[in-house]
Protein backbone atom coordinates (compact mmCIF):
# COMPACT_ATOMS: atom_id res chain seq x y z
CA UNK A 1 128.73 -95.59 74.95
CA UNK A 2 126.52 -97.99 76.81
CA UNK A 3 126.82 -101.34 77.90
CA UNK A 4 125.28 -104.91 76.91
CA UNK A 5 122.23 -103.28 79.26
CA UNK A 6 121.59 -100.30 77.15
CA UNK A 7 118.05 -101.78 76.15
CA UNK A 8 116.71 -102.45 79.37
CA UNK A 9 118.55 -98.71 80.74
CA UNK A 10 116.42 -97.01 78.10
CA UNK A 11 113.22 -98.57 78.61
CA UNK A 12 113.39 -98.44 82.37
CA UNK A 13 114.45 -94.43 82.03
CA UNK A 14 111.44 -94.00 79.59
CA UNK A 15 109.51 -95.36 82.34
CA UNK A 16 111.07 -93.59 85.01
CA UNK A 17 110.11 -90.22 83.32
CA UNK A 18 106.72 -91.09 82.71
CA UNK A 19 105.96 -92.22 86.31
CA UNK A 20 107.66 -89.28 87.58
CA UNK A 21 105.46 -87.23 85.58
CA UNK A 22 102.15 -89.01 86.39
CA UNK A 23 99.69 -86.97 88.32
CA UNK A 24 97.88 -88.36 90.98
CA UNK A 25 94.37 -88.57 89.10
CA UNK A 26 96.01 -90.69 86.57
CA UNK A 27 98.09 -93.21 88.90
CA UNK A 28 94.53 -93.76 89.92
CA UNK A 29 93.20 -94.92 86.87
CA UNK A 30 96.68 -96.81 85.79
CA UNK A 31 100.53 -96.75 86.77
CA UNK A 32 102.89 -97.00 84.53
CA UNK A 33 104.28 -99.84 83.55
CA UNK A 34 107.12 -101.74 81.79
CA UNK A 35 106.08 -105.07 80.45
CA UNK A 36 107.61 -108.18 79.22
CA UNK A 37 106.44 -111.23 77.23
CA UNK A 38 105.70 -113.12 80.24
CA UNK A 39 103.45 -110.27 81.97
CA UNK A 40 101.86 -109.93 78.86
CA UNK A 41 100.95 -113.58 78.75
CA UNK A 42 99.52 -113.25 82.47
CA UNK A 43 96.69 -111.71 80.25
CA UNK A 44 95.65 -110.36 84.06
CA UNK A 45 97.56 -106.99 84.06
CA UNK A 46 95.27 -104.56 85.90
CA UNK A 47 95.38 -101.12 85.85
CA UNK A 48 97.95 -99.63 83.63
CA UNK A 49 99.44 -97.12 81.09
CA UNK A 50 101.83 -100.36 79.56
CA UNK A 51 105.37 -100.26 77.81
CA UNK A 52 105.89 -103.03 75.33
CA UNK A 53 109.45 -103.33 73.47
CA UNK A 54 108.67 -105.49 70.59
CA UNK A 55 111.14 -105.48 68.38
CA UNK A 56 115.46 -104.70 68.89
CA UNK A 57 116.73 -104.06 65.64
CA UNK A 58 120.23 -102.64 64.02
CA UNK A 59 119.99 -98.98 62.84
CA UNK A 60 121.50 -99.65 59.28
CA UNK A 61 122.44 -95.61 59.40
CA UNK A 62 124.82 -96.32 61.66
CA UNK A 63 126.53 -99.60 60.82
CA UNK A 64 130.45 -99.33 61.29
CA UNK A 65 131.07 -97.00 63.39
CA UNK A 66 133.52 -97.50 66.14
CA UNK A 67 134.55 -96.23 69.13
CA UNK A 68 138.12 -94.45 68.60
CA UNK A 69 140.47 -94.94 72.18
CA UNK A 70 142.16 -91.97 73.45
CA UNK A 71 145.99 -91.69 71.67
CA UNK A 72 148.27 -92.83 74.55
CA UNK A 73 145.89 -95.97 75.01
CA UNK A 74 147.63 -97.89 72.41
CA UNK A 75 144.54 -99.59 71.66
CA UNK A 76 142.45 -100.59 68.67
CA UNK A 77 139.25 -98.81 68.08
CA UNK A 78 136.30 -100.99 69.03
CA UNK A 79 133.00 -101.79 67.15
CA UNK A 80 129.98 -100.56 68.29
CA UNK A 81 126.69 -101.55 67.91
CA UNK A 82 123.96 -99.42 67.01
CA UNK A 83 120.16 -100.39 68.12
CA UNK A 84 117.06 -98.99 67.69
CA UNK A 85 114.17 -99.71 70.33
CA UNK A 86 110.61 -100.31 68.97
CA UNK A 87 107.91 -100.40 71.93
CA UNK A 88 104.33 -99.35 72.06
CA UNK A 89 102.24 -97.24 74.76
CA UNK A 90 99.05 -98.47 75.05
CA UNK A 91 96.32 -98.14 78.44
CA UNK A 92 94.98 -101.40 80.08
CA UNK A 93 92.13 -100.49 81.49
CA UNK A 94 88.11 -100.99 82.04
CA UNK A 95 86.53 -97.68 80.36
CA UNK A 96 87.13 -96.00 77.24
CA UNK A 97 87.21 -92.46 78.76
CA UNK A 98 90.32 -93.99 81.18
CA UNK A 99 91.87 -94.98 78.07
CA UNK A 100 91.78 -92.32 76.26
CA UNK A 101 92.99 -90.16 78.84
CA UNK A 102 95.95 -91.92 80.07
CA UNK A 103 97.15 -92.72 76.44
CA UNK A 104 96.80 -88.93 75.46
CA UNK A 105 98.72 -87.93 78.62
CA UNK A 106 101.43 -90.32 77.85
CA UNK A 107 102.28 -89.61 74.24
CA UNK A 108 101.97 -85.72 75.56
CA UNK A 109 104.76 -86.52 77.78
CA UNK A 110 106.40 -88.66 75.57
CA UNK A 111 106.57 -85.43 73.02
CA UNK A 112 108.21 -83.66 75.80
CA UNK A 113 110.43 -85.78 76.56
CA UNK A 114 111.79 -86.34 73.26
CA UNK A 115 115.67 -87.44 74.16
CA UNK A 116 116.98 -89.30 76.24
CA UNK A 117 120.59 -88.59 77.58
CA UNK A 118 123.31 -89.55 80.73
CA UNK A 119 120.87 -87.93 83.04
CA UNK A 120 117.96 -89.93 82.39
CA UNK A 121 120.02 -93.09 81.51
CA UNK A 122 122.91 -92.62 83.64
CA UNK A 123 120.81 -94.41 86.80
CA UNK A 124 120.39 -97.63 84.74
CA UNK A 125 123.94 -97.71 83.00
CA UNK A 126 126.22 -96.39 84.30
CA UNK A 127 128.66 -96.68 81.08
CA UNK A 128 126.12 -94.31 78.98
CA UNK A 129 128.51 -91.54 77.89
CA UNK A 130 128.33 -87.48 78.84
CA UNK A 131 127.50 -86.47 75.46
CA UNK A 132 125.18 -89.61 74.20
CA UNK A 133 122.46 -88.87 73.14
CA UNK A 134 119.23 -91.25 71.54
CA UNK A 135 115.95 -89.46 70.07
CA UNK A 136 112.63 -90.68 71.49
CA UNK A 137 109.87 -90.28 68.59
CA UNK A 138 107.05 -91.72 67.55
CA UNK A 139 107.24 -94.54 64.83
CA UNK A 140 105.88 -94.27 61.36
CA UNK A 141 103.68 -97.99 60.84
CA UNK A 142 100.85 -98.99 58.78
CA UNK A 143 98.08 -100.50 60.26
CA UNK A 144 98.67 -103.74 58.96
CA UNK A 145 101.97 -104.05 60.74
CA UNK A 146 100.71 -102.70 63.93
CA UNK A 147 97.92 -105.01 63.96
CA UNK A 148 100.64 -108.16 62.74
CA UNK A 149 102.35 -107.05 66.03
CA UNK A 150 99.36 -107.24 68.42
CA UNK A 151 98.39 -110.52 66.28
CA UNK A 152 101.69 -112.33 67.72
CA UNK A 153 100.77 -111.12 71.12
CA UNK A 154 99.01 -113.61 73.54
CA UNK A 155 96.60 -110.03 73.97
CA UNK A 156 93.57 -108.68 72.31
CA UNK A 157 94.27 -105.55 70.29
CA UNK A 158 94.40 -102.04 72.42
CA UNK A 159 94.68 -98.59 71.07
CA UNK A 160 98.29 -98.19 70.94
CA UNK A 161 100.79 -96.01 69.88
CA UNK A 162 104.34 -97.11 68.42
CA UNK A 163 107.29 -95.85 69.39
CA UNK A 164 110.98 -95.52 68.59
CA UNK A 165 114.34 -94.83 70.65
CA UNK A 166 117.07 -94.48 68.30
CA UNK A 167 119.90 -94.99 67.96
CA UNK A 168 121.53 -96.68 71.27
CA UNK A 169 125.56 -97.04 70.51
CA UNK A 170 126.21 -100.36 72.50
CA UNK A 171 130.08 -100.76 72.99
CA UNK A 172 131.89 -104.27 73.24
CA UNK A 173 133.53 -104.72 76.71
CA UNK A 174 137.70 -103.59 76.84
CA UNK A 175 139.23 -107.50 76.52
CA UNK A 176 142.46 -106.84 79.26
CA UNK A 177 145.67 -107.08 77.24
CA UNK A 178 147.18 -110.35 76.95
CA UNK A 179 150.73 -110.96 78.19
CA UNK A 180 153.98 -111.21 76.38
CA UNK A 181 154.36 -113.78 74.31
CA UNK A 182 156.83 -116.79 74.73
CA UNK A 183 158.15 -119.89 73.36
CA UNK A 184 159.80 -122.84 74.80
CA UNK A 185 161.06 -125.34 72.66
CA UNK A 186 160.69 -129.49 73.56
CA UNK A 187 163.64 -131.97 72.35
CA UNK A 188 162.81 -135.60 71.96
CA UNK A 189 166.42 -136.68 72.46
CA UNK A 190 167.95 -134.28 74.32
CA UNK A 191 169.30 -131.38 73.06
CA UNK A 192 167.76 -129.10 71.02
CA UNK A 193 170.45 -127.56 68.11
């Protein structure tokens, strides 16, 4: 299961793949690249193929499930806490031809890339399990709500594409185990009977 950074481990894997995967001709036009609210406000991006997580929600699918301890751990079985990722892919960059190009090439890659598991993860958290796995696909939205998500952006609207990762199992941190417990008893006057 992955830790508190399983959001930022995905993202930066998605964009790991994608750069590793970028031929020359198209790191010429625009690098990959993944961006936060405060680049975005920069309005002054350059060149780029962009990553944009939007939106962190729960997967309701997936609500209570927990993570079962193995038998001799004497433990109780912990919560976890299922996410889905919603970003877009979307080229900044001068010409329409460029954009075009390098936002066909990435959802071409994205299509191949399709999962993402401990080997593409596994660099960025390190507590991603052997046998996770989260699907990569591309997100079923309306016009109107892709264009209400570009209208709270400090941007102009780009052609875009949305994308989901889901589902990310986030586990709560092992608490150590607490120590015995004991009681001592105070007298006011002395003795206690």
């Amino acid at each position: 299961m992955a830790s508190h950074r399983a959001a930022e481990a995905a993202m930066l894997a998605i964009e790991a793949a994608l750069k590793r995967e970028q031929p020359a001709e198209l790191i010429a036009l625009g690098a990959v690249r993944l961006l936060g609210s405060a680049d975005l406000a920069r309005q002054d991006l350059g060149n780029l193929l962009g990553l944009y997580l939007h939106r962190i929600a729960l997967d309701p699918a997936a609500r209570n499930r927990y993570r079962q301890p193995p038998p001799a751990a004497n433990a109780a079985p912990q919560a976890l806490l299922p996410l889905t990722l919603h970003f877009l892919l979307f080229p900044w960059v001068g010409s329409a031809s460029s954009e075009l190009r390098l936002l066909g090439w990435g959802m071409q890659t994205l299509a191949r890339i399709c999962e993402l598991d401990a080997a593409r993860i596994g660099a960025f958290d390190s507590e991603w399990g052997e046998q996770e796995r989260a699907q990569l696909q591309p997100e079923e939205m309306s016009a109107e709500d892709l264009l209400r998500v570009w209208d709270g952006l400090p941007l102009k609207y780009r052609p875009s594409v949305p994308y989901v990762v889901r589902t990310v199992f986030v586990h709560d941190t092992p608490q150590p185990a607490a120590g015995p417990v004991r009681t001592r008893l105070f007298g006011y006057d002395g003795e206690v009977p």
